[in-house]
C-alpha atoms as a PDB file:
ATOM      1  CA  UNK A   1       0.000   0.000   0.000  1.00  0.00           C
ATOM      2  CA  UNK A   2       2.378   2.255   0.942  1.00  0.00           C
ATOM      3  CA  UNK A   3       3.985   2.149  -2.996  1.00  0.00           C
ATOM      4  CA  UNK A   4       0.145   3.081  -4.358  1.00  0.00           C
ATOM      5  CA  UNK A   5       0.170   6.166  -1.585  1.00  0.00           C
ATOM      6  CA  UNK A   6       3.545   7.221  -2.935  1.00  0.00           C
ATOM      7  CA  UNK A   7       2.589   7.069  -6.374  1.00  0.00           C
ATOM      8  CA  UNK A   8      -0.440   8.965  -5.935  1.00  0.00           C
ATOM      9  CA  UNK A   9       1.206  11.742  -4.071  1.00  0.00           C
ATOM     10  CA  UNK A  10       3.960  12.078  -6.911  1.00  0.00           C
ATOM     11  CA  UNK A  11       0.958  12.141  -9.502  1.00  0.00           C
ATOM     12  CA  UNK A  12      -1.062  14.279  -7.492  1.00  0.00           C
ATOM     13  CA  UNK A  13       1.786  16.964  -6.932  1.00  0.00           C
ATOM     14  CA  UNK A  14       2.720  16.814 -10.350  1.00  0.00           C
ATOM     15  CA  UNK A  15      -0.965  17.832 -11.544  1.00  0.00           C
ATOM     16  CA  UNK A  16      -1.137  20.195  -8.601  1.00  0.00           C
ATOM     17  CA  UNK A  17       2.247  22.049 -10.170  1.00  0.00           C
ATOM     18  CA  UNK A  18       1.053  21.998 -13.085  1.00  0.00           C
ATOM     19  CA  UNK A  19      -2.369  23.622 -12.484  1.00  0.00           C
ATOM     20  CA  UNK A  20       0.064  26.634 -11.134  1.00  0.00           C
ATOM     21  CA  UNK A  21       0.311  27.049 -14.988  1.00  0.00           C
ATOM     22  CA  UNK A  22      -3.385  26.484 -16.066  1.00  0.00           C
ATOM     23  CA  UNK A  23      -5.613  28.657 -14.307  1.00  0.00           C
ATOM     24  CA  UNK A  24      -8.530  26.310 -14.858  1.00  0.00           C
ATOM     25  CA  UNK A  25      -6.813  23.330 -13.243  1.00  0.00           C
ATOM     26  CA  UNK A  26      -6.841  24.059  -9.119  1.00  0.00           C
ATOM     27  CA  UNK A  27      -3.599  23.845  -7.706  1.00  0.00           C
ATOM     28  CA  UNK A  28      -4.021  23.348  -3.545  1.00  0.00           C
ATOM     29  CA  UNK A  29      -6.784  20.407  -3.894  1.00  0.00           C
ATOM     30  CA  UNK A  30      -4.265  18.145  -5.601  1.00  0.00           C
ATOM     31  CA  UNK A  31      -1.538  19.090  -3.285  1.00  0.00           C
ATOM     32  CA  UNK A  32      -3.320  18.660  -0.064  1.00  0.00           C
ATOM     33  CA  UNK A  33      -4.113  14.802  -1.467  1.00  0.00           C
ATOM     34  CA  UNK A  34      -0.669  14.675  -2.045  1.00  0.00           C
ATOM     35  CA  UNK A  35       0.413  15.337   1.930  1.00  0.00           C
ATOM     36  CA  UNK A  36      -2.550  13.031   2.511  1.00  0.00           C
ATOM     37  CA  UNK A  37      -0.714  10.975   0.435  1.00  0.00           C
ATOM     38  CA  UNK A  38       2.443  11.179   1.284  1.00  0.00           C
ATOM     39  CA  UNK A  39       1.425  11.284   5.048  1.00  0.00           C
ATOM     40  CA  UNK A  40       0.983   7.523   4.808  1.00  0.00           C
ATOM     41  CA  UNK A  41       3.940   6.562   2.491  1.00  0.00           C
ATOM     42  CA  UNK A  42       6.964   9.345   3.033  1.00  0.00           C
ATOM     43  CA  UNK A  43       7.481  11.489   5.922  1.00  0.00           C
ATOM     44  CA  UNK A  44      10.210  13.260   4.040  1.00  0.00           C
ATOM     45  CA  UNK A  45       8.140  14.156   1.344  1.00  0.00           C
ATOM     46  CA  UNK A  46       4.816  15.761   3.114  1.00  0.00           C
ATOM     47  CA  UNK A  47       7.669  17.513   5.336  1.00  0.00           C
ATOM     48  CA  UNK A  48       9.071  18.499   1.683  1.00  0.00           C
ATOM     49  CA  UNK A  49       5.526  19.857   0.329  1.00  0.00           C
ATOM     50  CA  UNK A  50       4.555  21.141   3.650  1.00  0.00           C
ATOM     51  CA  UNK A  51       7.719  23.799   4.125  1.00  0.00           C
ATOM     52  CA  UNK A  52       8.117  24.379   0.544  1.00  0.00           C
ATOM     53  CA  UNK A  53       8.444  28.497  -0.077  1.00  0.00           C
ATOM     54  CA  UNK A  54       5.337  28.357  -2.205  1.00  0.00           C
ATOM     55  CA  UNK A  55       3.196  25.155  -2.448  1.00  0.00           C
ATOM     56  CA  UNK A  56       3.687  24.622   1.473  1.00  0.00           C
ATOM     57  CA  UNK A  57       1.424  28.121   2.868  1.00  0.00           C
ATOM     58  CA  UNK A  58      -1.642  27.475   1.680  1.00  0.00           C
ATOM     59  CA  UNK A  59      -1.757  23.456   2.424  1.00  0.00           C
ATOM     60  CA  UNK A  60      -0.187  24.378   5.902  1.00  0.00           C
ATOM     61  CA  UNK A  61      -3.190  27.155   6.298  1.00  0.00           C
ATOM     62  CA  UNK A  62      -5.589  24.312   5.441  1.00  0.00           C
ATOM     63  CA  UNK A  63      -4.621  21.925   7.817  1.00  0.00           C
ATOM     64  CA  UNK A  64      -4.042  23.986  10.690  1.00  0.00           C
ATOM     65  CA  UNK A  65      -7.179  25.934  10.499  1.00  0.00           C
ATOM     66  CA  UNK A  66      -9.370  24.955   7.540  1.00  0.00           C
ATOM     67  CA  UNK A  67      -8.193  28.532   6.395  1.00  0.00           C
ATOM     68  CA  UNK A  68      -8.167  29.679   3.124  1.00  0.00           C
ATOM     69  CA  UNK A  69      -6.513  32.978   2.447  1.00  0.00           C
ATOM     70  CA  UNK A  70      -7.921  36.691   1.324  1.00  0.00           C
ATOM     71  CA  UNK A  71      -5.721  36.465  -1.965  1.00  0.00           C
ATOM     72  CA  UNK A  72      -6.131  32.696  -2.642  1.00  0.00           C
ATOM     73  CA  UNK A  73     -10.410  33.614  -1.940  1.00  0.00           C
ATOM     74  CA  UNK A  74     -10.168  36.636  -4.594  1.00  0.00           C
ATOM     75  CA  UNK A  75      -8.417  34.448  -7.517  1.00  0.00           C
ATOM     76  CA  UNK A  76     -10.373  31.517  -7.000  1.00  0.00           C
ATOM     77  CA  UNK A  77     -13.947  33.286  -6.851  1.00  0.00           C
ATOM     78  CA  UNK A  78     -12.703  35.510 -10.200  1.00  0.00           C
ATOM     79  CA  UNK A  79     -12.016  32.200 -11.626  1.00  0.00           C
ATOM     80  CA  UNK A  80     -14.924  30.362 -11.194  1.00  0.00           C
ATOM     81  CA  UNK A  81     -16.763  34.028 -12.317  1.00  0.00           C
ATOM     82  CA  UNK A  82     -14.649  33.511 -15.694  1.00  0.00           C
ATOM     83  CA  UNK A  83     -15.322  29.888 -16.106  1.00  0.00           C
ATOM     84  CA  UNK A  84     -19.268  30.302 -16.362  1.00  0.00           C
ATOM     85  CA  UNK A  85     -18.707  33.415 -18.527  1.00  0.00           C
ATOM     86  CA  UNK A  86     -16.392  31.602 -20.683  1.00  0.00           C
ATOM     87  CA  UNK A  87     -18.705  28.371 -20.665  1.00  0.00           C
ATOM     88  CA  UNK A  88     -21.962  30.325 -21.133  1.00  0.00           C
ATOM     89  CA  UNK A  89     -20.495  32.400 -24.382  1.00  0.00           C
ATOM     90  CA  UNK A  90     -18.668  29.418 -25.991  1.00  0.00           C
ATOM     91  CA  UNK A  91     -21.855  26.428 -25.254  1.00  0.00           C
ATOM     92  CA  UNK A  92     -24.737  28.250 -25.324  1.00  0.00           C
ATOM     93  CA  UNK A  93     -26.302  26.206 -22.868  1.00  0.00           C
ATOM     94  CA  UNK A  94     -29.911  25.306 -22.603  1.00  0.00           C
ATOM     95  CA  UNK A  95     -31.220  26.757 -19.582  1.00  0.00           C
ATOM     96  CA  UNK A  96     -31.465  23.617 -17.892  1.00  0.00           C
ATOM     97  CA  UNK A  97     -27.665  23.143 -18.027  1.00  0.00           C
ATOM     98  CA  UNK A  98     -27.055  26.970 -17.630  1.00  0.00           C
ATOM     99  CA  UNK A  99     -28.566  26.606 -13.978  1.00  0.00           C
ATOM    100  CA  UNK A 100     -27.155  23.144 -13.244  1.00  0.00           C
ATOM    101  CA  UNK A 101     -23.793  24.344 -13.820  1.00  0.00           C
ATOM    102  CA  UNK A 102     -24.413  27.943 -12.079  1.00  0.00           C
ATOM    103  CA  UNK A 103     -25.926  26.041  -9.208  1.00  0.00           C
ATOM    104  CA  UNK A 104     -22.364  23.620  -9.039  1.00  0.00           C
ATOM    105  CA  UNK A 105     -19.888  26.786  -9.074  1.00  0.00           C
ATOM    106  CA  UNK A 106     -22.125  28.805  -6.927  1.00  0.00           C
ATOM    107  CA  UNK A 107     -21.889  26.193  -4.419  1.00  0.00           C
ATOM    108  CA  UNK A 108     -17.764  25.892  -4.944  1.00  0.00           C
ATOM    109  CA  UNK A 109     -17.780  29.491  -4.594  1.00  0.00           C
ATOM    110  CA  UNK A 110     -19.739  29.673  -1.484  1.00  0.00           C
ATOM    111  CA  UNK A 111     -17.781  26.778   0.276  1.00  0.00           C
ATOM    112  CA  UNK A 112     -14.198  29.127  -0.276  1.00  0.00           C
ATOM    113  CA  UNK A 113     -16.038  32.142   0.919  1.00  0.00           C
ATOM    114  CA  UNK A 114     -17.197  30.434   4.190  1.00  0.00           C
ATOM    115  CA  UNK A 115     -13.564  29.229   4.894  1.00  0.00           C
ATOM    116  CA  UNK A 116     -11.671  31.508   7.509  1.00  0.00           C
ATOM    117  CA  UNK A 117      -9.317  33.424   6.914  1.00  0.00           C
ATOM    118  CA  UNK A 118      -5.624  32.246   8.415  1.00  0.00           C
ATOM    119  CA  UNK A 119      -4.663  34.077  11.951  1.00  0.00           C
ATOM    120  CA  UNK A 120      -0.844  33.401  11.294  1.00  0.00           C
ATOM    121  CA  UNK A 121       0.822  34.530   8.441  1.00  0.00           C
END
């Protein structure tokens, strides 16, 4: 088992790294199933992702607090704002599908506004 945790947390940082680089792929979701991951397979590594100068803040907010931060809130919640515009103009959706998928990203978007905001920086 531990083999299968350690090459899901290599896969899953390597999409979370890459979704730094396509702003429609989220970044910190993969990563914190990577330290999951590597939690139960590699001590070094989730010590690796967890102090790392920019992947490791946000994950470390997240597990201390369930935090999300200010600047992390504002460029996910202009994202998802993008993503229906971009969807709605390219699809045209029936109305049916326009809601369903407003309903999903509303809901995404409320879940990262309830989050807290971190105490430490």
């Amino acid at each position: 088992m531990r083999s299968i945790y350690m090459a899901a947390g290599v896969l899953m940082t390597a999409i979370g790294i890459v979704g730094v680089f396509l702003p429609l792929l989220p970044t910190t979701p993969f990563l914190l199933v990577a330290a999951w991951c590597f939690s139960r397979s590699s001590p070094r590594l989730e010590h690796w992702l967890l102090n790392h100068r920019t992947l490791g803040p946000p994950l470390a907010n997240w597990r201390r607090e369930g935090a999300i931060s200010a600047r992390a809130k504002t460029i996910a919640i202009c994202l998802i704002v993008a993503s229906y515009g971009f969807f709605y103009y390219r699809t045209a959706p029936s109305p049916l599908l326009a809601v369903v998928v407003g309903l999903v990203l509303s809901a995404s978007a409320l879940f990262i506004l309830t989050r807290p905001l971190p105490k430490r920086t």
